[in-house]
C-alpha atoms as a PDB file:
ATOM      1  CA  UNK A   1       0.329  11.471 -10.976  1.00  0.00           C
ATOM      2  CA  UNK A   2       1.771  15.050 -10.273  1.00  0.00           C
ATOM      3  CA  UNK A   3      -0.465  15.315  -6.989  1.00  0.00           C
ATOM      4  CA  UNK A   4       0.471  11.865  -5.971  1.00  0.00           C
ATOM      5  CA  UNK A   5       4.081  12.706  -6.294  1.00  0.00           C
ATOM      6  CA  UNK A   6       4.067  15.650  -4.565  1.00  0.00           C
ATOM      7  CA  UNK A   7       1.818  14.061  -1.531  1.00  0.00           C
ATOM      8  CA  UNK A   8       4.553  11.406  -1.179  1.00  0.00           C
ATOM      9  CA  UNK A   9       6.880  13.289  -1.513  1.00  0.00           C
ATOM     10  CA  UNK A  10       5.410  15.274   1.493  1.00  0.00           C
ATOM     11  CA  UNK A  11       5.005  12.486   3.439  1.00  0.00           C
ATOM     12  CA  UNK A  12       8.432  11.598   3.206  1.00  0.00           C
ATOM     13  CA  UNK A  13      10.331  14.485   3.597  1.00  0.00           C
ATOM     14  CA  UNK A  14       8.183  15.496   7.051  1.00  0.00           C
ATOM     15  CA  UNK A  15       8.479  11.527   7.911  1.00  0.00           C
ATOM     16  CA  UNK A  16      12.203  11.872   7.849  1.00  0.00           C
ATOM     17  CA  UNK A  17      12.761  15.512   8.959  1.00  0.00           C
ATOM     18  CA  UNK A  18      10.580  14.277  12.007  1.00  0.00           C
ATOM     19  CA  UNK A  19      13.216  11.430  12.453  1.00  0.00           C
ATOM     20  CA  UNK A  20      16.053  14.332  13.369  1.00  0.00           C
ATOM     21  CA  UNK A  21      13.275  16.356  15.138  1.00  0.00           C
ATOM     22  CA  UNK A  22      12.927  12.994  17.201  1.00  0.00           C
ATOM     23  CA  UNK A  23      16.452  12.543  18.108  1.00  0.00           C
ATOM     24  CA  UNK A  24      17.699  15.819  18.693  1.00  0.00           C
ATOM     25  CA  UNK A  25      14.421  17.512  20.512  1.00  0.00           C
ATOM     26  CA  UNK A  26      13.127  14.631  22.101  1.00  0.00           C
ATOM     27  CA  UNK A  27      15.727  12.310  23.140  1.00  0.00           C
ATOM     28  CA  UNK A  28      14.905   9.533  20.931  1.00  0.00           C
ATOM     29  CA  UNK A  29      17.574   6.807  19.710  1.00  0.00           C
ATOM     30  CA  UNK A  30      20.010   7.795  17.280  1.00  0.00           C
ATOM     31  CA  UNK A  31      18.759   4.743  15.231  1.00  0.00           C
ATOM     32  CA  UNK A  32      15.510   6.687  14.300  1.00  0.00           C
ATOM     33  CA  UNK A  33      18.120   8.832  11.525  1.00  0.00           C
ATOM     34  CA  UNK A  34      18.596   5.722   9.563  1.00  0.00           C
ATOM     35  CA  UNK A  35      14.988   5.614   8.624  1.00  0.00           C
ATOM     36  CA  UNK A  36      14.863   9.197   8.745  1.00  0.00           C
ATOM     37  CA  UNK A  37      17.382   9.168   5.859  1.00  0.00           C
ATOM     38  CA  UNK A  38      16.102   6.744   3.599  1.00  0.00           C
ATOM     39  CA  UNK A  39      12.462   8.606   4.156  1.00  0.00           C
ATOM     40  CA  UNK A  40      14.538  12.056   2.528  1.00  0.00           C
ATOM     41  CA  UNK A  41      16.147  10.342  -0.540  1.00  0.00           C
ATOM     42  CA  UNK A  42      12.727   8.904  -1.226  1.00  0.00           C
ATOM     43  CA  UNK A  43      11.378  12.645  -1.002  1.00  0.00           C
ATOM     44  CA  UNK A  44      14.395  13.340  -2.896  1.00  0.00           C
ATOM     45  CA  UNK A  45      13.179  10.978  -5.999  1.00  0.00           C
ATOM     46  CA  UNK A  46       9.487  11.610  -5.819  1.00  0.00           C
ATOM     47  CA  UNK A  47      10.048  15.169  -6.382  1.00  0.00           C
ATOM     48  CA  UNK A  48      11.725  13.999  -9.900  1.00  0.00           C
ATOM     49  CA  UNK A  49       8.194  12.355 -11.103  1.00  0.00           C
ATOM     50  CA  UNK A  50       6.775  15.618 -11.326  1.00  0.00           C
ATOM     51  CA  UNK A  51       6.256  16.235 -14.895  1.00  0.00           C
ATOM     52  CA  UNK A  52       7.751  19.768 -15.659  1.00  0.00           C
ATOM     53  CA  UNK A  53      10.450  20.599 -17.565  1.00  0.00           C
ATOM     54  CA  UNK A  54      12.468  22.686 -14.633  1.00  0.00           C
ATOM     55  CA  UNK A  55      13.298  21.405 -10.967  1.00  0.00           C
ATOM     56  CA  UNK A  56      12.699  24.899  -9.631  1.00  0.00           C
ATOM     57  CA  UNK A  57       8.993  25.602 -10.833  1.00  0.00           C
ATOM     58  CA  UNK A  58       8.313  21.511  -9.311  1.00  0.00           C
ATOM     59  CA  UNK A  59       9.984  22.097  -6.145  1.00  0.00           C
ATOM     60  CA  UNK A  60       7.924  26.290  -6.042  1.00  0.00           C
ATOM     61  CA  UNK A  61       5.204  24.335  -7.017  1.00  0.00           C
ATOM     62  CA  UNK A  62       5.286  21.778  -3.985  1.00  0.00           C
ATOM     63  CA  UNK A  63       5.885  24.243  -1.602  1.00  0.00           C
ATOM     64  CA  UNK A  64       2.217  24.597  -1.581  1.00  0.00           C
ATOM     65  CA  UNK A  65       1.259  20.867  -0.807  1.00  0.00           C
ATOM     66  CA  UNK A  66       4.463  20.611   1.467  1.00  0.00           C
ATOM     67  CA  UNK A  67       2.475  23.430   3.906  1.00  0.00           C
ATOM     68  CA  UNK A  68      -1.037  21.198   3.750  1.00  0.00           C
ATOM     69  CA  UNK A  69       0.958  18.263   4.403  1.00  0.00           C
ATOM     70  CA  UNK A  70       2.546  19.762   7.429  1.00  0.00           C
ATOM     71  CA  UNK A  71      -0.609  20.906   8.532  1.00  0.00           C
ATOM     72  CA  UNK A  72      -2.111  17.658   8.242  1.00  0.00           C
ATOM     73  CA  UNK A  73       0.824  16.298  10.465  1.00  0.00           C
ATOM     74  CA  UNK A  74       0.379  18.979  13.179  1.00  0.00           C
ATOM     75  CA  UNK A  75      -3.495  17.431  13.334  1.00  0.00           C
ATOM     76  CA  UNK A  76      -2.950  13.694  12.839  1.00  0.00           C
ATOM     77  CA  UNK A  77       0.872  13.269  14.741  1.00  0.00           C
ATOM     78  CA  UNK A  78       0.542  15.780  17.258  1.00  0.00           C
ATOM     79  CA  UNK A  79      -2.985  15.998  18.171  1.00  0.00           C
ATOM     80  CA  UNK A  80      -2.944  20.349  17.491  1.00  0.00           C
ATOM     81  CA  UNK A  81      -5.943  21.178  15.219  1.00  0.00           C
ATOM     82  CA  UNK A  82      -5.041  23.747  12.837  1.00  0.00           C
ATOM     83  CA  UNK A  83      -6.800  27.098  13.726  1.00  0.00           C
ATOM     84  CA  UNK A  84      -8.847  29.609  11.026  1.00  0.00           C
ATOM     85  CA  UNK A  85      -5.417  31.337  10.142  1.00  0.00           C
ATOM     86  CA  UNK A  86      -3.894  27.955   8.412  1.00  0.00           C
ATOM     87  CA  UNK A  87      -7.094  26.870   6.982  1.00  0.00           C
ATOM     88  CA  UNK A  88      -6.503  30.299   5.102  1.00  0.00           C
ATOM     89  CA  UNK A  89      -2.444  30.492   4.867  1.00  0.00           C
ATOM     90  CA  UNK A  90      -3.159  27.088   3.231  1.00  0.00           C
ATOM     91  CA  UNK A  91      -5.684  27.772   0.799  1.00  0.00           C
ATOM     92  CA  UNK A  92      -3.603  30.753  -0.746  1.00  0.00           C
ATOM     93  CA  UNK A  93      -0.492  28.637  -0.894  1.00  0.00           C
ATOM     94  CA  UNK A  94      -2.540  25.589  -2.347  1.00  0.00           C
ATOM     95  CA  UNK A  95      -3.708  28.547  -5.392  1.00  0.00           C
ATOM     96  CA  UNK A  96      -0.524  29.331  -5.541  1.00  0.00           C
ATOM     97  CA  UNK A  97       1.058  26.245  -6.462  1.00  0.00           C
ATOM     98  CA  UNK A  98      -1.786  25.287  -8.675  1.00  0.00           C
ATOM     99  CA  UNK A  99      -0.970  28.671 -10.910  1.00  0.00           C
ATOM    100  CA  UNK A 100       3.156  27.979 -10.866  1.00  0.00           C
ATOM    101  CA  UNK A 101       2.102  24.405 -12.213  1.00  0.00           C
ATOM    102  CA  UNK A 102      -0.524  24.228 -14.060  1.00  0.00           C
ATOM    103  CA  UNK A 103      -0.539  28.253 -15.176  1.00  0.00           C
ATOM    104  CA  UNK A 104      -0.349  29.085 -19.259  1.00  0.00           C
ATOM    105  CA  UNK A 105       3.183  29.083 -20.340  1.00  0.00           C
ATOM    106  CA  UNK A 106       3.886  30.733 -24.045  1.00  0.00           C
ATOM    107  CA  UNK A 107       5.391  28.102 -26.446  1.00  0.00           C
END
């Protein structure tokens, strides 16, 4: 559920952040920051369904899938395959934010 959260959660916050991007960098209708805005509450909410106890180590955490997800979008929305260097960047970012969630924590 935690993955699925955070992958939404992704989705939505690039979904709407690309809403402003739209508008203010390419000329596109205001219109496109109502949907823009619901997309980044829904972000907001998804990032609550991750099961941890803090906000800070959940939103550290999806930092990690945040960066594949925007990868994915530079590939799949605007046709720019990502090179060797962010296959690595996000590989170490992806550890990363397995060990902040899912590392030992003392009782």
């Amino acid at each position: 559920m935690t993955l699925l959260a955070y992958f939404g959660a992704a989705l939505a916050e690039i979904a709407g952040c690309f809403a402003f991007w739209a508008w203010l960098r390419l000329g596109k209708s205001p219109w496109w920051l109502v949907p823009g805005v619901a997309s980044l509450c829904l972000f907001a909410w998804l990032l609550t369904l991750v099961d941890t106890e803090q906000a800070g180590r959940a939103y550290a955490a999806y930092g990690g899938i945040y960066i594949l997800s925007a990868l994915l979008w530079l590939w799949a929305a605007e046709g720019t395959r990502p090179d060797k260097w962010d296959t690595l960047g996000v590989a170490v970012c992806i550890m990363g934010a397995a060990i902040i969630l899912w590392g030992p924590r003392p009782s």
